[in-house]
Protein backbone atom coordinates (compact mmCIF):
# COMPACT_ATOMS: atom_id res chain seq x y z
CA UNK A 1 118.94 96.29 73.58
CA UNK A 2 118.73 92.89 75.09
CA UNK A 3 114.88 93.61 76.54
CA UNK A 4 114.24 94.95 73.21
CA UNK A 5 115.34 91.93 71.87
CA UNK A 6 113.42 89.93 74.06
CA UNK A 7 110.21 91.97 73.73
CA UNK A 8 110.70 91.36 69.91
CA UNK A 9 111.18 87.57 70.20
CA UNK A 10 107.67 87.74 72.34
CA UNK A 11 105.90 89.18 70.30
CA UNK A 12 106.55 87.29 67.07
CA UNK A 13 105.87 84.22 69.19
CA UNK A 14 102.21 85.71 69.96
CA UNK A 15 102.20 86.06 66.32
CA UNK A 16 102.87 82.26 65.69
CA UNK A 17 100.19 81.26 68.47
CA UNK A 18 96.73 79.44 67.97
CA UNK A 19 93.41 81.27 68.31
CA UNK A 20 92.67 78.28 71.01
CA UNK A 21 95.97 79.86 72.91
CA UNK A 22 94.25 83.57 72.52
CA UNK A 23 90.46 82.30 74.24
CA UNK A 24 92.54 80.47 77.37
CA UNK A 25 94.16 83.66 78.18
CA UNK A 26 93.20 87.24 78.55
CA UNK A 27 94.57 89.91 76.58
CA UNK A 28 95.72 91.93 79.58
CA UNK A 29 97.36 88.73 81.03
CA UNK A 30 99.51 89.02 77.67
CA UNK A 31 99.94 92.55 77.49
CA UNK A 32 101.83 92.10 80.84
CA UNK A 33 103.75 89.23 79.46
CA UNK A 34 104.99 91.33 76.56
CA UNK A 35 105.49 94.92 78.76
CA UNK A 36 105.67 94.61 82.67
CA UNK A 37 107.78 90.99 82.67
CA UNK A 38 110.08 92.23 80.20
CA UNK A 39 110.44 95.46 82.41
CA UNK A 40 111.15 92.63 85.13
CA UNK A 41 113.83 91.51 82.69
CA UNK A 42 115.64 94.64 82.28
CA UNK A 43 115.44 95.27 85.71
CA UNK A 44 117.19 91.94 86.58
CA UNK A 45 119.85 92.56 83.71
CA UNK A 46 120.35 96.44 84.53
CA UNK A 47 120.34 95.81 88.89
CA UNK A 48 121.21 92.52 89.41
CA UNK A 49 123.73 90.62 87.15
CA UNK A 50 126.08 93.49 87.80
CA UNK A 51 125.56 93.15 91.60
CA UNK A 52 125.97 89.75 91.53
CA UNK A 53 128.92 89.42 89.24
CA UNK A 54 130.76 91.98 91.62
CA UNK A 55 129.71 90.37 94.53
CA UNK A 56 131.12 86.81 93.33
CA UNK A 57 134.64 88.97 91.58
CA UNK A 58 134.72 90.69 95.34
CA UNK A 59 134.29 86.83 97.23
CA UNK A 60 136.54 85.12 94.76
CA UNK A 61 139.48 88.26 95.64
CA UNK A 62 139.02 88.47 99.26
CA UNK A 63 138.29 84.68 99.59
CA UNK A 64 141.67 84.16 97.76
CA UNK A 65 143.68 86.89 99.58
CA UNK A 66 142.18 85.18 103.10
CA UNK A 67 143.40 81.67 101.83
CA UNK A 68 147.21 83.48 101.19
CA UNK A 69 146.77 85.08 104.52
CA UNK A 70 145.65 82.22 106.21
CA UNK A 71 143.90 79.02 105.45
CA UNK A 72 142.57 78.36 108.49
CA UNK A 73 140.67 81.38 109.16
CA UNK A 74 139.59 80.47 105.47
CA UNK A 75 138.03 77.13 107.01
CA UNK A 76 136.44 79.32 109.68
CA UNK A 77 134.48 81.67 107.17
CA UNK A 78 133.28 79.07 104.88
CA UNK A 79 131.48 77.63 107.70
CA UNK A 80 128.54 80.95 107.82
CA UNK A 81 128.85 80.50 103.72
CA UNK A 82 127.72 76.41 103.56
CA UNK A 83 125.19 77.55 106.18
CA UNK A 84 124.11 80.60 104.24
CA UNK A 85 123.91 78.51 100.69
CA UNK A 86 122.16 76.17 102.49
CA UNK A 87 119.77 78.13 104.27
CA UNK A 88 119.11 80.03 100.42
CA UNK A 89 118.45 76.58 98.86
CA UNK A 90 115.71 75.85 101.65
CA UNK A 91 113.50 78.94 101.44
CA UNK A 92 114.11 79.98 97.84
CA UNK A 93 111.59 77.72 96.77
CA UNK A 94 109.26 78.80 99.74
CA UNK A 95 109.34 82.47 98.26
CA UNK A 96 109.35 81.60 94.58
CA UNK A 97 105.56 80.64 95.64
CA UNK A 98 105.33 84.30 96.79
CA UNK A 99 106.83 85.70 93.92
CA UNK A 100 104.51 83.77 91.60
CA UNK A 101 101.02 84.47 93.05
CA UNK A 102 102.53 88.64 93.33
CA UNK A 103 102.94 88.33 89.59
CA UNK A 104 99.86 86.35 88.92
CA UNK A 105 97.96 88.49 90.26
CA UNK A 106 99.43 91.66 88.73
CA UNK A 107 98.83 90.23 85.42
CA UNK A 108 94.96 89.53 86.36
CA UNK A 109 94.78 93.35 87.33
CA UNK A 110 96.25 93.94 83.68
CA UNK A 111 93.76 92.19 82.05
CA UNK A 112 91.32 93.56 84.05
CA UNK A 113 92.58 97.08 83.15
CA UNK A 114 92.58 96.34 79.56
CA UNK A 115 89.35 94.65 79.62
CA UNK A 116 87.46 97.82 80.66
CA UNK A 117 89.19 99.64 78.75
CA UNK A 118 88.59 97.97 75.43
CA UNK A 119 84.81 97.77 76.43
CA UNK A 120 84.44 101.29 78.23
CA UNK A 121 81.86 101.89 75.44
CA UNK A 122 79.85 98.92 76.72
CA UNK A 123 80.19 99.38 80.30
CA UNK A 124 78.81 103.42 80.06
CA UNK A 125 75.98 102.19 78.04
CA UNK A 126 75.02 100.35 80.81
CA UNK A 127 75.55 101.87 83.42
CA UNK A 128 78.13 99.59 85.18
CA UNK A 129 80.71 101.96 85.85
CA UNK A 130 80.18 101.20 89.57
CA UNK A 131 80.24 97.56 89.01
CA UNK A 132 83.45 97.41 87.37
CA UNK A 133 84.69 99.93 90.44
CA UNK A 134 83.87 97.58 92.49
CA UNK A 135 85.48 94.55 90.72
CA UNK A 136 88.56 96.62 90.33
CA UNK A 137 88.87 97.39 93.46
CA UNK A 138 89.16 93.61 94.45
CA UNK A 139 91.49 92.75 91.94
CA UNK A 140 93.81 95.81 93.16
CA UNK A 141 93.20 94.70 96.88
CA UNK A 142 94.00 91.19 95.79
CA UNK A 143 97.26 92.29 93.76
CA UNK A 144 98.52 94.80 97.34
CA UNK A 145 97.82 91.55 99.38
CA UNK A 146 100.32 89.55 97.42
CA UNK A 147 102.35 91.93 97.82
CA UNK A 148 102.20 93.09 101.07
CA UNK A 149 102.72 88.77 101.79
CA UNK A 150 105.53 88.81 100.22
CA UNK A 151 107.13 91.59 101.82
CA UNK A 152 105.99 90.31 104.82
CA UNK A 153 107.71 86.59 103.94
CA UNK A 154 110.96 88.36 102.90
CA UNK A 155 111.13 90.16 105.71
CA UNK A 156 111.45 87.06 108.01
CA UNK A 157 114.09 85.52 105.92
CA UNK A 158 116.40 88.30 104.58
CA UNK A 159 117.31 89.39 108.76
CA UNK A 160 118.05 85.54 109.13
CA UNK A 161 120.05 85.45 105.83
CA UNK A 162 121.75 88.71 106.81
CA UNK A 163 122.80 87.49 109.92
CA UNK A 164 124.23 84.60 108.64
CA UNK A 165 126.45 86.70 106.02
CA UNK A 166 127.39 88.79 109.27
CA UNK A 167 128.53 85.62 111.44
CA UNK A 168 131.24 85.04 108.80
CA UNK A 169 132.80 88.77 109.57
CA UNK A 170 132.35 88.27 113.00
CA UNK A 171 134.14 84.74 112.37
CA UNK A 172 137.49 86.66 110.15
CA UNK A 173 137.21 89.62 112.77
CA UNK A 174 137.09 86.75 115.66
CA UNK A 175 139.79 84.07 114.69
CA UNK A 176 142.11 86.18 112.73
CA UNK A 177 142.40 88.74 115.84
CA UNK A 178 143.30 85.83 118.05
CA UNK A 179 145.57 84.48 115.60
CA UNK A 180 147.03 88.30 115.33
CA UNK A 181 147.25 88.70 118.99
CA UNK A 182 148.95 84.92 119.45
CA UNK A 183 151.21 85.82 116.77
CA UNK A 184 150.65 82.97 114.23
CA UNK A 185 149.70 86.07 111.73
CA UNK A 186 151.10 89.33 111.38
């Protein structure tokens, strides 16, 4: 309901647009606007708000039951999480620029798409079916590259941010056994 809403709300802005707005931009660039961002939107509403509100419910409980247990070994953990928040606020920006040139050049291949398809009539009467193979074919290759970069950018950082997450179990697992086996906690 809430993409529909949101697809709805796009559109009647398209409606209140200038023609000026409409010769800047290609009508596949705005068909993906209206259809494949607000897919993005669902997908972040539907995946990850309920990940990430159970993930923050599940840190808030265990971070408060750890505190009860033991402070200290609280102290220890937060440690890996300042490094981890910090760590996120350095490349987040770094892989926004990914995430943006991916989607860019999606929404060229869109408009591409919708081009040739709105003037298939022209292109057969020409004979340029091969020319517009061709010119797909480098906007697709164009759109896999971005992709394939960005994979290949995530990939670096998501091991490193993973590891990170890890150190502070290793860090409760650590500490609180030696503070089991000393006997400061039961």
């Amino acid at each position: 309901k809430t993409v529909y809403d949101v697809r709805d709300a796009v559109y009647k802005k398209l409606q209140e647009l200038s023609l000026s707005f409409f010769s800047k931009h290609q009508t596949g660039a705005i068909l993906a606007r209206v259809n494949q961002d607000t897919g993005e939107l669902q997908r972040l509403l539907v995946d990850f708000v309920p990940l990430t509100l159970e993930c923050i419910i599940m840190t808030i409980g265990v971070g408060t039951f750890l505190f009860i247990l033991s402070w200290q070994v609280t102290l220890y953990v937060l440690i890996p999480v300042v490094i981890t928040v910090l760590f996120l606020k350095e490349i987040f920006p770094r892989v926004r620029t990914y995430f943006h040139k991916f989607y860019h050049k999606r929404s060229l291949l869109s408009a591409f798409v919708n081009d040739s398809i709105s003037g298939m009539r022209i292109i057969k009467a020409f004979g340029q079916e091969k020319v517009e193979i061709k010119k797909f074919n480098k906007k697709s290759a164009q759109y896999r590259d971005a992709g394939i970069e960005l994979v290949k950018k995530w990939s670096i950082y998501h091991p490193i941010l993973h590891f990170f997450i890890m150190c502070g179990v290793v860090v409760v697992w650590y500490i609180g056994g030696e503070m089991v086996f000393l006997g400061k906690m039961s």
